[in-house]
PDB file of N, CA and C in Angstrom:
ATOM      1  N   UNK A   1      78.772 150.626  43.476  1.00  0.00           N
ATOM      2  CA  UNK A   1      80.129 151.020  43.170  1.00  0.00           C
ATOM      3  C   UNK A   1      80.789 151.695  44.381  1.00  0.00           C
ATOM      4  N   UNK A   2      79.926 152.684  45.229  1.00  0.00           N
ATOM      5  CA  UNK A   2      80.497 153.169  46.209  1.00  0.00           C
ATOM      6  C   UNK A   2      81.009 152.650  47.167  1.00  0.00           C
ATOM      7  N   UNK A   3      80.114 151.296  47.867  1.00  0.00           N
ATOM      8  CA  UNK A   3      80.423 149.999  48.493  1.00  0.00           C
ATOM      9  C   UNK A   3      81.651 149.520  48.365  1.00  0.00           C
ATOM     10  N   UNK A   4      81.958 149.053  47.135  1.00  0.00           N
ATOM     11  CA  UNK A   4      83.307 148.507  46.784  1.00  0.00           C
ATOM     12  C   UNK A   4      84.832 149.558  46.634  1.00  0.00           C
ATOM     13  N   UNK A   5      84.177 150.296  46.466  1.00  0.00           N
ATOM     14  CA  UNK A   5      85.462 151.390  46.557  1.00  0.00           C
ATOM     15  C   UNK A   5      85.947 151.276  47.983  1.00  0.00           C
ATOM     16  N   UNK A   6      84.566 151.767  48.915  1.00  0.00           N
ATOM     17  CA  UNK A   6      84.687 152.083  50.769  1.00  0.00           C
ATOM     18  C   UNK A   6      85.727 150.508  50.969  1.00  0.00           C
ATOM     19  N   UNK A   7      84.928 149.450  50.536  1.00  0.00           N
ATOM     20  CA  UNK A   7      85.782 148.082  51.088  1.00  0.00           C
ATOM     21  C   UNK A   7      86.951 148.224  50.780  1.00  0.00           C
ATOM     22  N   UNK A   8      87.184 148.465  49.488  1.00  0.00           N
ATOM     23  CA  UNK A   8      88.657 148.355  48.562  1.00  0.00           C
ATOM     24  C   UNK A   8      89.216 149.575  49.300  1.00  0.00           C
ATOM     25  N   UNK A   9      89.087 150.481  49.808  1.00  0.00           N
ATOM     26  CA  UNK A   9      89.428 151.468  50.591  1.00  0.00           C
ATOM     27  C   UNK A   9      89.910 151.529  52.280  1.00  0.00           C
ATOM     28  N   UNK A  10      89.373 150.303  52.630  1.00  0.00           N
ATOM     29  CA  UNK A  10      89.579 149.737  54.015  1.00  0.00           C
ATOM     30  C   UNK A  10      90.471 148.738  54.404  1.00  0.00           C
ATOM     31  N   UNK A  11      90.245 148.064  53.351  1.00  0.00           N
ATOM     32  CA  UNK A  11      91.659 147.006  52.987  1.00  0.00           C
ATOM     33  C   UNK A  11      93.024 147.519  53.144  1.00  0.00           C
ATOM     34  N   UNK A  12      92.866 148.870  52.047  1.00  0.00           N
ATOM     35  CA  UNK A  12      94.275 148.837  51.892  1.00  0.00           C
ATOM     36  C   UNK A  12      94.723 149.572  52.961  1.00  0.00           C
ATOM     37  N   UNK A  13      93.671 150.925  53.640  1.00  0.00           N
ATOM     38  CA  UNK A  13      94.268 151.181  54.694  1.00  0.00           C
ATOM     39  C   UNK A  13      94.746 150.425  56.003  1.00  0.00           C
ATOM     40  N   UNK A  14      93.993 149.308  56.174  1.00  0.00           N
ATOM     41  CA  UNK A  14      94.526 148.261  57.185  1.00  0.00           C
ATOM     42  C   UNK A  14      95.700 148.114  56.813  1.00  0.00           C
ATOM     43  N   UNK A  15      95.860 147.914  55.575  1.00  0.00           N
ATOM     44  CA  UNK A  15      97.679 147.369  55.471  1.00  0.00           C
ATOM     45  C   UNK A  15      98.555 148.286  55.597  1.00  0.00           C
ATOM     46  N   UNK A  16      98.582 149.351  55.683  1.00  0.00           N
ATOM     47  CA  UNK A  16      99.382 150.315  55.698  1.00  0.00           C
ATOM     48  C   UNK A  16      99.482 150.983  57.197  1.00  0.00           C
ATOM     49  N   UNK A  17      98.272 150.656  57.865  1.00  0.00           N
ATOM     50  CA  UNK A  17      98.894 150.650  59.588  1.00  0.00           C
ATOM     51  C   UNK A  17      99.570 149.495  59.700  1.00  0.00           C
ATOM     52  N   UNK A  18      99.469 148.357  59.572  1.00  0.00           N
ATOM     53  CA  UNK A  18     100.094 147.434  59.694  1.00  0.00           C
ATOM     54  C   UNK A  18     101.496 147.166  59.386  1.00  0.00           C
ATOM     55  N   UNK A  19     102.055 148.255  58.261  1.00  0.00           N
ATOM     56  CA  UNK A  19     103.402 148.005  58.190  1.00  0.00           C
ATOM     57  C   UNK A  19     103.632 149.203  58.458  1.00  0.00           C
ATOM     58  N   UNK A  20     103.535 150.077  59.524  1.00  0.00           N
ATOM     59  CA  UNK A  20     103.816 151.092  59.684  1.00  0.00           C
ATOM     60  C   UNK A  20     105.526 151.001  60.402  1.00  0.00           C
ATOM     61  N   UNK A  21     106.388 151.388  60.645  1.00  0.00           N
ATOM     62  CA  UNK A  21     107.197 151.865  61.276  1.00  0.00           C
ATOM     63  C   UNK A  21     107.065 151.758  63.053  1.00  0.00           C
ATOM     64  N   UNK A  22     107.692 150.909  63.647  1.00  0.00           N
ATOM     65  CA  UNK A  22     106.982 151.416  65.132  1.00  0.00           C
ATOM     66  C   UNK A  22     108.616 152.088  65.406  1.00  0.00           C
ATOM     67  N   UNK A  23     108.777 153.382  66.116  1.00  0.00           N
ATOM     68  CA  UNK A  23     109.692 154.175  66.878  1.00  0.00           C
ATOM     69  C   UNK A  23     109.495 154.306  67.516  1.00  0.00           C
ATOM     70  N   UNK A  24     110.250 153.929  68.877  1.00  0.00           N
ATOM     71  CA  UNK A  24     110.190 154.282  70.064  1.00  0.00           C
ATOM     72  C   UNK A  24     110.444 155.570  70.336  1.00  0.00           C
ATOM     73  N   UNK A  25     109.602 156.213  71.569  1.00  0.00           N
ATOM     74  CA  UNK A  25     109.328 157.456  71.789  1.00  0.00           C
ATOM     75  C   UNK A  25     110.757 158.028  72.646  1.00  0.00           C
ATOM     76  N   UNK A  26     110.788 159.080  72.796  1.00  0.00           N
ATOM     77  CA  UNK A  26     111.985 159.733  73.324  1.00  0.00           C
ATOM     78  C   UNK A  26     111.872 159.402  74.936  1.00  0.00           C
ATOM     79  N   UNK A  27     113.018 159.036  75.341  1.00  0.00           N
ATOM     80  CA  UNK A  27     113.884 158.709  76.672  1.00  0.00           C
ATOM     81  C   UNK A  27     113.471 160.011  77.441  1.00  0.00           C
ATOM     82  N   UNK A  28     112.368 160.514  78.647  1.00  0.00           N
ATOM     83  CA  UNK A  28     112.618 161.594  78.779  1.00  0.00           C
ATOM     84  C   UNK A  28     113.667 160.998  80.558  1.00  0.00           C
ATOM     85  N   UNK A  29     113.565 162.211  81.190  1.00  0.00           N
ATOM     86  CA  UNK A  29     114.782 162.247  82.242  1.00  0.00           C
ATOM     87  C   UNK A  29     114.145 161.293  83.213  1.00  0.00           C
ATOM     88  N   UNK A  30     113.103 161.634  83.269  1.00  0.00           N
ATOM     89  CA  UNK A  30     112.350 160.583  84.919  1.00  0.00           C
ATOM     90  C   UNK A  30     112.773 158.926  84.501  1.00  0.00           C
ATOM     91  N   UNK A  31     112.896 158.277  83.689  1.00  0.00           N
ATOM     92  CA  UNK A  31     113.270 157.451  83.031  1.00  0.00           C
ATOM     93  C   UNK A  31     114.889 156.334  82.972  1.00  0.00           C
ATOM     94  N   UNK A  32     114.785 155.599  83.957  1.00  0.00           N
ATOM     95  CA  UNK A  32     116.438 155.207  84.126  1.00  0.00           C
ATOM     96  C   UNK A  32     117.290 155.396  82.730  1.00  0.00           C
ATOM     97  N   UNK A  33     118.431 155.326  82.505  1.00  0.00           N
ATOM     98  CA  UNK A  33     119.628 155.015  81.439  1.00  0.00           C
ATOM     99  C   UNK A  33     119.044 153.963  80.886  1.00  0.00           C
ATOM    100  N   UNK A  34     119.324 152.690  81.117  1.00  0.00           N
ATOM    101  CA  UNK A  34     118.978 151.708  80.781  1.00  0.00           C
ATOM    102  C   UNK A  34     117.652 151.038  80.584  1.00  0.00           C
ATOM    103  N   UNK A  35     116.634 151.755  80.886  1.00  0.00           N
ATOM    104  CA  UNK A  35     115.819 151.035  80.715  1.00  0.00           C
ATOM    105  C   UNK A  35     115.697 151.300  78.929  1.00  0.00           C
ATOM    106  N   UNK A  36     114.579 149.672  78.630  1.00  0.00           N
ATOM    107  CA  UNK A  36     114.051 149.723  77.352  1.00  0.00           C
ATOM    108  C   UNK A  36     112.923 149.821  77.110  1.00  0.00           C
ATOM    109  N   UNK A  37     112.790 150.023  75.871  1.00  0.00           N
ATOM    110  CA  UNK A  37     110.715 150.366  75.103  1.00  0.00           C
ATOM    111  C   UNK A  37     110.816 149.102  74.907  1.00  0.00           C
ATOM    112  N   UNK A  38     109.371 148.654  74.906  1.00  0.00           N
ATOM    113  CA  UNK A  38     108.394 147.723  74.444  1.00  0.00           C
ATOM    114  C   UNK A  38     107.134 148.487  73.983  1.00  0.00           C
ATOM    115  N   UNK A  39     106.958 148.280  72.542  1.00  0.00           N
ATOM    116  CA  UNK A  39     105.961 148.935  72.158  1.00  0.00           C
ATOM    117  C   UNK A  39     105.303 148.143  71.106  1.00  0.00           C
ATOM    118  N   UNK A  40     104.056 149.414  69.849  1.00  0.00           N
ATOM    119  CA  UNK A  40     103.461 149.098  68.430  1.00  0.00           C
ATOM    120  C   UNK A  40     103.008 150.017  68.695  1.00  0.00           C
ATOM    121  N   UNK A  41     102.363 150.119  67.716  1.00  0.00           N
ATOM    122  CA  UNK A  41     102.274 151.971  66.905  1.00  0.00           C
ATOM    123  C   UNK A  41     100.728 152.434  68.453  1.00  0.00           C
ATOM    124  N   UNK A  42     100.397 151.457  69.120  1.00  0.00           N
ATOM    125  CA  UNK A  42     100.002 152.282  69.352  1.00  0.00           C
ATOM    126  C   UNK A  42     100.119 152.517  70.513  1.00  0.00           C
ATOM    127  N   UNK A  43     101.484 152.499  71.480  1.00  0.00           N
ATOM    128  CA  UNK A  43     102.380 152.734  72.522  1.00  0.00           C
ATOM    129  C   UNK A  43     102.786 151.764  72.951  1.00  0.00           C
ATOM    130  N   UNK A  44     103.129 151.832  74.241  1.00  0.00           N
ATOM    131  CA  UNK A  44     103.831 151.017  74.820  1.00  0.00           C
ATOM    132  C   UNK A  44     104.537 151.005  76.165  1.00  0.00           C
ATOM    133  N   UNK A  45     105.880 151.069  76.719  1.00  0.00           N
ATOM    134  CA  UNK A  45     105.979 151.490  77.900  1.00  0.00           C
ATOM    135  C   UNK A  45     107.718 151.168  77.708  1.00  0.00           C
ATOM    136  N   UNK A  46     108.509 151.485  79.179  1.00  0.00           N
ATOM    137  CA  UNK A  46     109.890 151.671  79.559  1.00  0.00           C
ATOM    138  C   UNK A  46     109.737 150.689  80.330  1.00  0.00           C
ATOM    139  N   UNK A  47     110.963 149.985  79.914  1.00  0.00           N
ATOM    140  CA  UNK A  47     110.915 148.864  81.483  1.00  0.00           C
ATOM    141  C   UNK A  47     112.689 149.069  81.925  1.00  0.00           C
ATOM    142  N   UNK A  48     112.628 148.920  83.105  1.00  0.00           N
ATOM    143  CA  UNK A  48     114.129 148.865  83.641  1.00  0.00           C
ATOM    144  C   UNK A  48     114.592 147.942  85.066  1.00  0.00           C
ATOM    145  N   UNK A  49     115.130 146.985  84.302  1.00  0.00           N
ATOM    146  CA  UNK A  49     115.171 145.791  85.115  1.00  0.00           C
ATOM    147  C   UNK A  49     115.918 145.800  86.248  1.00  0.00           C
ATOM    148  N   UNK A  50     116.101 146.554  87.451  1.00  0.00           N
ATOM    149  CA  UNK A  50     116.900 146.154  88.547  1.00  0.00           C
ATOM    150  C   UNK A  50     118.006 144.614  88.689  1.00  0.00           C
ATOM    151  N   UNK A  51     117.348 143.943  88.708  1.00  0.00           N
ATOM    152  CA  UNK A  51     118.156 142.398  88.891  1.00  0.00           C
ATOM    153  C   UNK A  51     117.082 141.168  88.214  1.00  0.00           C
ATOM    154  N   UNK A  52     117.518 140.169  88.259  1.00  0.00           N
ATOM    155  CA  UNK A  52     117.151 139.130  87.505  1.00  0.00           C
ATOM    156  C   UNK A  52     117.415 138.175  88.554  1.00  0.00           C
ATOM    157  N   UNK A  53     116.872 137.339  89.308  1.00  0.00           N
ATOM    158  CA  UNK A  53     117.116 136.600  90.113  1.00  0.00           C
ATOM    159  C   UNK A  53     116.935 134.734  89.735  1.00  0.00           C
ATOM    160  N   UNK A  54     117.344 134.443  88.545  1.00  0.00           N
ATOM    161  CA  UNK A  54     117.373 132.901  88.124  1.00  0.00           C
ATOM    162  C   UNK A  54     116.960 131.735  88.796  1.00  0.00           C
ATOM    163  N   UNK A  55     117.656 131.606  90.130  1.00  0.00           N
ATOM    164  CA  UNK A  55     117.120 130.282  90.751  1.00  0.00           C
ATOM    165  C   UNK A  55     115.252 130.745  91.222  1.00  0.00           C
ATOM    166  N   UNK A  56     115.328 132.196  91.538  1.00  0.00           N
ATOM    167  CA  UNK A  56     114.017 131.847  91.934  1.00  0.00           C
ATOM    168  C   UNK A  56     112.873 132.242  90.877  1.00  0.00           C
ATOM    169  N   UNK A  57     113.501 132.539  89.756  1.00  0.00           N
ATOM    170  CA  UNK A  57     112.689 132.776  88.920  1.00  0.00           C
ATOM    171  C   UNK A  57     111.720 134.368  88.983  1.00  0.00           C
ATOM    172  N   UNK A  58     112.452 134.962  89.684  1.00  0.00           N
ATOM    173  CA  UNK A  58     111.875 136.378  89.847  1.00  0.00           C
ATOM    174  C   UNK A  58     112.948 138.153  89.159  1.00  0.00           C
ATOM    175  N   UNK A  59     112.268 138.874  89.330  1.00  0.00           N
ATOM    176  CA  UNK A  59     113.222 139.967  88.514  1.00  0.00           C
ATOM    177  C   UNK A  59     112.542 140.968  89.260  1.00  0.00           C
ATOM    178  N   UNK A  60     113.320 141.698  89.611  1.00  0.00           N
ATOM    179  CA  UNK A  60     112.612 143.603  89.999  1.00  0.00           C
ATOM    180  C   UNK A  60     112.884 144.472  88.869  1.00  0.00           C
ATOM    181  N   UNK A  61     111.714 144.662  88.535  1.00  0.00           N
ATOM    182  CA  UNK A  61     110.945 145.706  87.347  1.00  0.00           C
ATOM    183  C   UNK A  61     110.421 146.781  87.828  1.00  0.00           C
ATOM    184  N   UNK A  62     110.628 147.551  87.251  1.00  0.00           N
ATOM    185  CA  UNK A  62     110.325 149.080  87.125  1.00  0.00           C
ATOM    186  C   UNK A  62     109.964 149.723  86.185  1.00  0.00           C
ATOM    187  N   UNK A  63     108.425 149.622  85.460  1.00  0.00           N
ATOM    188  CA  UNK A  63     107.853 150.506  84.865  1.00  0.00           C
ATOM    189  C   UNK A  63     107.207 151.814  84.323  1.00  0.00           C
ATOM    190  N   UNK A  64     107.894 152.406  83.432  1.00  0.00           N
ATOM    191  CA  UNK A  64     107.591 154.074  82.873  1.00  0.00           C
ATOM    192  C   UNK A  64     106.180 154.145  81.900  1.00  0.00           C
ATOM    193  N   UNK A  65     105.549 154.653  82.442  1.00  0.00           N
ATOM    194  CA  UNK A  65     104.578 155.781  81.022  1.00  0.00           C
ATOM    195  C   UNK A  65     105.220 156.077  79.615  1.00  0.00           C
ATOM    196  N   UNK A  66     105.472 155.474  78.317  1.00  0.00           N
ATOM    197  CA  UNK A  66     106.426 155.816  77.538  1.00  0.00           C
ATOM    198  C   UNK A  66     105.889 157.472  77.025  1.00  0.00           C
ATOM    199  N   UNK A  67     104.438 158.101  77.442  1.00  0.00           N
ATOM    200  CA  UNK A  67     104.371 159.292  76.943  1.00  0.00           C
ATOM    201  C   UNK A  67     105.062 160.466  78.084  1.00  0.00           C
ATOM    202  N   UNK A  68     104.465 159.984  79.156  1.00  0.00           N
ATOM    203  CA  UNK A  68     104.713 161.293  80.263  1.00  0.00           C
ATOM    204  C   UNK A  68     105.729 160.976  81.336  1.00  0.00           C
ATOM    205  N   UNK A  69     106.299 159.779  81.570  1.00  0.00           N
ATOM    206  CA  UNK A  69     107.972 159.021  81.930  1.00  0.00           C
ATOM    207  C   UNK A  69     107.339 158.998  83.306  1.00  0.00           C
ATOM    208  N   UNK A  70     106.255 158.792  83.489  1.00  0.00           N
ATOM    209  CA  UNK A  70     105.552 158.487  85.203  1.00  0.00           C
ATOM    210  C   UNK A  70     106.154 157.142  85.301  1.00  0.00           C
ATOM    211  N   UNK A  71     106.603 156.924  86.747  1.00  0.00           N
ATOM    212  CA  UNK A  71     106.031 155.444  87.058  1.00  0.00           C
ATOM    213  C   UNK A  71     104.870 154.878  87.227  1.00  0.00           C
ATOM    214  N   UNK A  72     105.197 153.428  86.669  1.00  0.00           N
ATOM    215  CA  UNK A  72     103.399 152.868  86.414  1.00  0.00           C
ATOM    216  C   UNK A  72     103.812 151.876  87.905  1.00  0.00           C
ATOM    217  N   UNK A  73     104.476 151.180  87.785  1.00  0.00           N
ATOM    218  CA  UNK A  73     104.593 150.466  88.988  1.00  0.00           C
ATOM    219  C   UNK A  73     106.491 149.764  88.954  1.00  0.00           C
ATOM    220  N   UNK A  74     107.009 149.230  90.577  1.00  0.00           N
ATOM    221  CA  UNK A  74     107.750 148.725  90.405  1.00  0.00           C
ATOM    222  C   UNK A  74     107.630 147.793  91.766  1.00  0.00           C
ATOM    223  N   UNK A  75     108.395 146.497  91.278  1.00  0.00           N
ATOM    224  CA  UNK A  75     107.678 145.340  92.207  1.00  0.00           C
ATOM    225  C   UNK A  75     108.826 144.366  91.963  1.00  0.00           C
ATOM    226  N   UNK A  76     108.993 143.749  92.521  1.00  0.00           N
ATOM    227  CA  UNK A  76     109.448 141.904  92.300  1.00  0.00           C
ATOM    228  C   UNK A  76     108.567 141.645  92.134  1.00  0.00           C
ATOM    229  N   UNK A  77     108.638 140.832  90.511  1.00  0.00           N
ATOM    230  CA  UNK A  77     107.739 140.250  89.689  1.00  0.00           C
ATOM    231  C   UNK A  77     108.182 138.928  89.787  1.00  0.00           C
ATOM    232  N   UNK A  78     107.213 137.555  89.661  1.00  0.00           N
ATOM    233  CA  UNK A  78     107.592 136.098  89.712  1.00  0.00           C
ATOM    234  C   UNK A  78     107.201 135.921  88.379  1.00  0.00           C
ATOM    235  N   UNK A  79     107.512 134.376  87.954  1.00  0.00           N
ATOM    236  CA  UNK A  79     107.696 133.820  86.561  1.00  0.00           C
ATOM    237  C   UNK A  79     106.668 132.655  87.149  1.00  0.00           C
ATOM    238  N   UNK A  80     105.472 132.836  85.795  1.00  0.00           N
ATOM    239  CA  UNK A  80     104.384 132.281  86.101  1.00  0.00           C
ATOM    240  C   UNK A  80     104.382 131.509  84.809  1.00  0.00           C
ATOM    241  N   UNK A  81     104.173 130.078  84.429  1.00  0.00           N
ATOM    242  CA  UNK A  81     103.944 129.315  83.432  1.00  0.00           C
ATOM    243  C   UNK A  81     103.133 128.185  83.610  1.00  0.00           C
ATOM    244  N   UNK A  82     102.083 128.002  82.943  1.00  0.00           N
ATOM    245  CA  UNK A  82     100.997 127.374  83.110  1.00  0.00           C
ATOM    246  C   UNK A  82     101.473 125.909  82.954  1.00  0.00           C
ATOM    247  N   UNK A  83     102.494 125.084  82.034  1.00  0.00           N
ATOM    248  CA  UNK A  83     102.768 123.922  82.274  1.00  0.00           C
ATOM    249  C   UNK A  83     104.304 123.690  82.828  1.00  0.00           C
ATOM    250  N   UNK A  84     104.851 122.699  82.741  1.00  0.00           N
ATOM    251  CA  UNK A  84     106.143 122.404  83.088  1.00  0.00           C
ATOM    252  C   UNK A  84     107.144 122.575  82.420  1.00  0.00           C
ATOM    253  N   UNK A  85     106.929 122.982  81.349  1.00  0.00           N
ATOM    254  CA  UNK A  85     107.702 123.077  80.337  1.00  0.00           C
ATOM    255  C   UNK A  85     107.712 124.655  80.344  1.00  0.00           C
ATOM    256  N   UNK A  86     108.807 125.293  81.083  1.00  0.00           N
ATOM    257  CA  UNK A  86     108.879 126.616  81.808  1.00  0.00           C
ATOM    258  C   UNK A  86     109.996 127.533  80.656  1.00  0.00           C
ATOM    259  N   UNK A  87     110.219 128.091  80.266  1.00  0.00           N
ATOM    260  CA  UNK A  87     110.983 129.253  80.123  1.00  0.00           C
ATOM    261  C   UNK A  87     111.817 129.801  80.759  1.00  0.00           C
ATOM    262  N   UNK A  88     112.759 130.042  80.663  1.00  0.00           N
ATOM    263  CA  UNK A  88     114.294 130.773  81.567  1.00  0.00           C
ATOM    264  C   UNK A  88     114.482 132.139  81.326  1.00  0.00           C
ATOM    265  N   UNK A  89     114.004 133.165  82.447  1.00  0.00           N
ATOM    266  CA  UNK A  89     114.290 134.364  82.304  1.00  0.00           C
ATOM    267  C   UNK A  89     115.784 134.733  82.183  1.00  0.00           C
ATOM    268  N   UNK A  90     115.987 135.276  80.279  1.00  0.00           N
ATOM    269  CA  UNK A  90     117.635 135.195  80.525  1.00  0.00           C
ATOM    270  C   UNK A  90     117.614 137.074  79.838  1.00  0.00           C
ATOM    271  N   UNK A  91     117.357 137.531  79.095  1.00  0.00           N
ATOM    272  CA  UNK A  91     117.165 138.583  78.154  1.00  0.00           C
ATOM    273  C   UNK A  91     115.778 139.253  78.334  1.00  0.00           C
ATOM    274  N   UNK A  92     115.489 139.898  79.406  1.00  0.00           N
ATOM    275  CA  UNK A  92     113.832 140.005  79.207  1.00  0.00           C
ATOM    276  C   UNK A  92     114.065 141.348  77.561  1.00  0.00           C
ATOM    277  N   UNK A  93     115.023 142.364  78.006  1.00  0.00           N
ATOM    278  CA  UNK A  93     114.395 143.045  76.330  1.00  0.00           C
ATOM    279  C   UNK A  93     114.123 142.074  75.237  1.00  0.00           C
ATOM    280  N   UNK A  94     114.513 141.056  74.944  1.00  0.00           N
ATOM    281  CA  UNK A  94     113.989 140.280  73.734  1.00  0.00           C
ATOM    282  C   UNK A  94     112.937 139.209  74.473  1.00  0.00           C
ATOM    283  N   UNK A  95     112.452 139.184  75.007  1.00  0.00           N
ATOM    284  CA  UNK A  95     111.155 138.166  75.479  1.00  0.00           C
ATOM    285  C   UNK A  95     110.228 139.076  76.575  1.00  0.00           C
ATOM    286  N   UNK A  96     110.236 140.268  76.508  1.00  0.00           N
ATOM    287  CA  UNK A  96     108.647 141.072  77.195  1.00  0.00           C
ATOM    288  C   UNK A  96     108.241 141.314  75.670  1.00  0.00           C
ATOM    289  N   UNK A  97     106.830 140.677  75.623  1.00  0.00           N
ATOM    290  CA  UNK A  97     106.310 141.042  75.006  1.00  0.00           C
ATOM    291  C   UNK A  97     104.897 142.064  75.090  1.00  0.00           C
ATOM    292  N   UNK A  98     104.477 142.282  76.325  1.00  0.00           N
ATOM    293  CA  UNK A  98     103.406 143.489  76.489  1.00  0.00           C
ATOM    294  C   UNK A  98     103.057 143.202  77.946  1.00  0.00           C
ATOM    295  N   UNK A  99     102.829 144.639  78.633  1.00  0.00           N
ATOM    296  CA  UNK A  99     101.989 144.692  80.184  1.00  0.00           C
ATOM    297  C   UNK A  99     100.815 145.125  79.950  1.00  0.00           C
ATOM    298  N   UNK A 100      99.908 144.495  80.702  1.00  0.00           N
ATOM    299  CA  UNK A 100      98.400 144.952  80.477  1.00  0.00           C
ATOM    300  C   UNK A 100      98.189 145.706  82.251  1.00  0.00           C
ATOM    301  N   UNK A 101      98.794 146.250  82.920  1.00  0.00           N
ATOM    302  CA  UNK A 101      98.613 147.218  83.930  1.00  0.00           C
ATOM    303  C   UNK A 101      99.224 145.789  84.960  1.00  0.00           C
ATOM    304  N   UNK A 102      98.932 144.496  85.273  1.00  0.00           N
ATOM    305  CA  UNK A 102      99.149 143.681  86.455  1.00  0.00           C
ATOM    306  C   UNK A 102      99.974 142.850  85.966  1.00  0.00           C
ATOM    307  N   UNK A 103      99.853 142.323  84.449  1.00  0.00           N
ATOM    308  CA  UNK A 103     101.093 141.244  84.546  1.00  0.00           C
ATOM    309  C   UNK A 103     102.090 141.488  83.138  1.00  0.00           C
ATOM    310  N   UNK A 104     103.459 141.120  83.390  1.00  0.00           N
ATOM    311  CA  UNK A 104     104.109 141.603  82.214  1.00  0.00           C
ATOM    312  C   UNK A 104     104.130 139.912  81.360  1.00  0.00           C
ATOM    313  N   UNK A 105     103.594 139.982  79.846  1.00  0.00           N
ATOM    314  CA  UNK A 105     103.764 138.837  79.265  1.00  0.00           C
ATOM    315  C   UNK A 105     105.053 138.730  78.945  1.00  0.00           C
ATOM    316  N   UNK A 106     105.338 137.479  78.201  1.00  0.00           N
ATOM    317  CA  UNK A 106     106.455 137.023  77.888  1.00  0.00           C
ATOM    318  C   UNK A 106     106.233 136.095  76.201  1.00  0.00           C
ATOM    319  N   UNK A 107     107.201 136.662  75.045  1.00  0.00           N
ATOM    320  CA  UNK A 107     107.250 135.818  74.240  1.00  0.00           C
ATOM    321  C   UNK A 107     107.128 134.266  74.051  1.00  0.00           C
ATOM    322  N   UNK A 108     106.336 133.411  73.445  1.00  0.00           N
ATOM    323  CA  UNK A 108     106.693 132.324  74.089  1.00  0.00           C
ATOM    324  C   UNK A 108     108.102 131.448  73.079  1.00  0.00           C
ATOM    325  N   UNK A 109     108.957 131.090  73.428  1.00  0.00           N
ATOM    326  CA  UNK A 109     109.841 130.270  72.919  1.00  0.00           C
ATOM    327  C   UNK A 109     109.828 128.690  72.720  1.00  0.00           C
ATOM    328  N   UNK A 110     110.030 128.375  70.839  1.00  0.00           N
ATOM    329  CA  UNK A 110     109.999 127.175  70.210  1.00  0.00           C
ATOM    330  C   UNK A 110     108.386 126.124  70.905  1.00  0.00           C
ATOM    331  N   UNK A 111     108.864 125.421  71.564  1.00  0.00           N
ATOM    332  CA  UNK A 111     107.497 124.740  72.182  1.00  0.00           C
ATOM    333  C   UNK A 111     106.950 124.808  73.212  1.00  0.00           C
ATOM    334  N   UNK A 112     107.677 125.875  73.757  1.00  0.00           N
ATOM    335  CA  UNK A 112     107.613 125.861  75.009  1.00  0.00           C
ATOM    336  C   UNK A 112     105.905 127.289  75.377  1.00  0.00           C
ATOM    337  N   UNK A 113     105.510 126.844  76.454  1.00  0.00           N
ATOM    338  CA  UNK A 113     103.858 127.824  76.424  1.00  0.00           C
ATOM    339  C   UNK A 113     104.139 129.092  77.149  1.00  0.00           C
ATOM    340  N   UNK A 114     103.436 130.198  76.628  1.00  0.00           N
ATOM    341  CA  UNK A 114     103.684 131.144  77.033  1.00  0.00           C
ATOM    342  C   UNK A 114     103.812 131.793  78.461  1.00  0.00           C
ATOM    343  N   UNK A 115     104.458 132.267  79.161  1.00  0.00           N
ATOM    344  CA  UNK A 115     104.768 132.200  80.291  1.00  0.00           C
ATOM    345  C   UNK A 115     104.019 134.135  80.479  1.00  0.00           C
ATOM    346  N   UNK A 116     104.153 134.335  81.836  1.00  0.00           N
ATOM    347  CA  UNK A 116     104.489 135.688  81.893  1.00  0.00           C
ATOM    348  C   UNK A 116     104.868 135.754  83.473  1.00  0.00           C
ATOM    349  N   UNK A 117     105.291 137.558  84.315  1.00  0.00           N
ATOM    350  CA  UNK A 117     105.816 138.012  85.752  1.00  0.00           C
ATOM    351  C   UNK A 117     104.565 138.348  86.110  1.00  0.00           C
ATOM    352  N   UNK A 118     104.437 137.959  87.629  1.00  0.00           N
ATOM    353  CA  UNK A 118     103.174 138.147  88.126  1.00  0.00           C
ATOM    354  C   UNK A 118     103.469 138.784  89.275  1.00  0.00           C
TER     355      UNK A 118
END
């Protein structure tokens, strides 16, 4: 009986992180105006896009610490997609979908394969 309670007990707490609320953390000052969060409950980061450069497929990014507003890095980043069927950096706040410290991913759109800035 105890077994099934613990399971029936694990379940439901999974679901309830899962629909948790994600809020982005407070804007502190080190932190441009404009930049945006990309996050999930269990952080995330500030990005603030300098320029967007289209024909060559590159953007200068500038990344924050979303707890302590450090810079993590800022670089001209390139647009990396594994087939030909490429993606158009037009909106990165609605298509970054997570940085793992070296490359920022990218949502992937309709059929097209997931791309990310390298």
């Amino acid at each position: 009986m105890r077994k099934i309670f613990l399971i029936l007990f694990i379940i439901v707490s999974s679901c309830n992180v899962s629909s948790q609320k994600v809020e982005k953390p407070k804007k502190l000052k080190s932190i441009p105006e404009n930049a945006f969060w990309i996050g999930g409950v269990d952080g995330g980061n500030w990005y603030y896009v300098e320029y967007i450069h289209l024909h060559k497929k590159s953007a200068k990014i500038s990344i924050y610490n979303d707890q302590s507003g450090e810079l993590i890095i800022s670089k001209k980043f390139i647009l990396v997609c594994e087939s030909h069927n490429q993606t158009v950096i037009k909106n990165l706040e609605t298509q970054i979908d997570s940085f793992d410290g070296n490359r920022i991913y990218l949502t992937a759109e309709n059929d097209k394969q997931k791309c990310y800035l390298h």
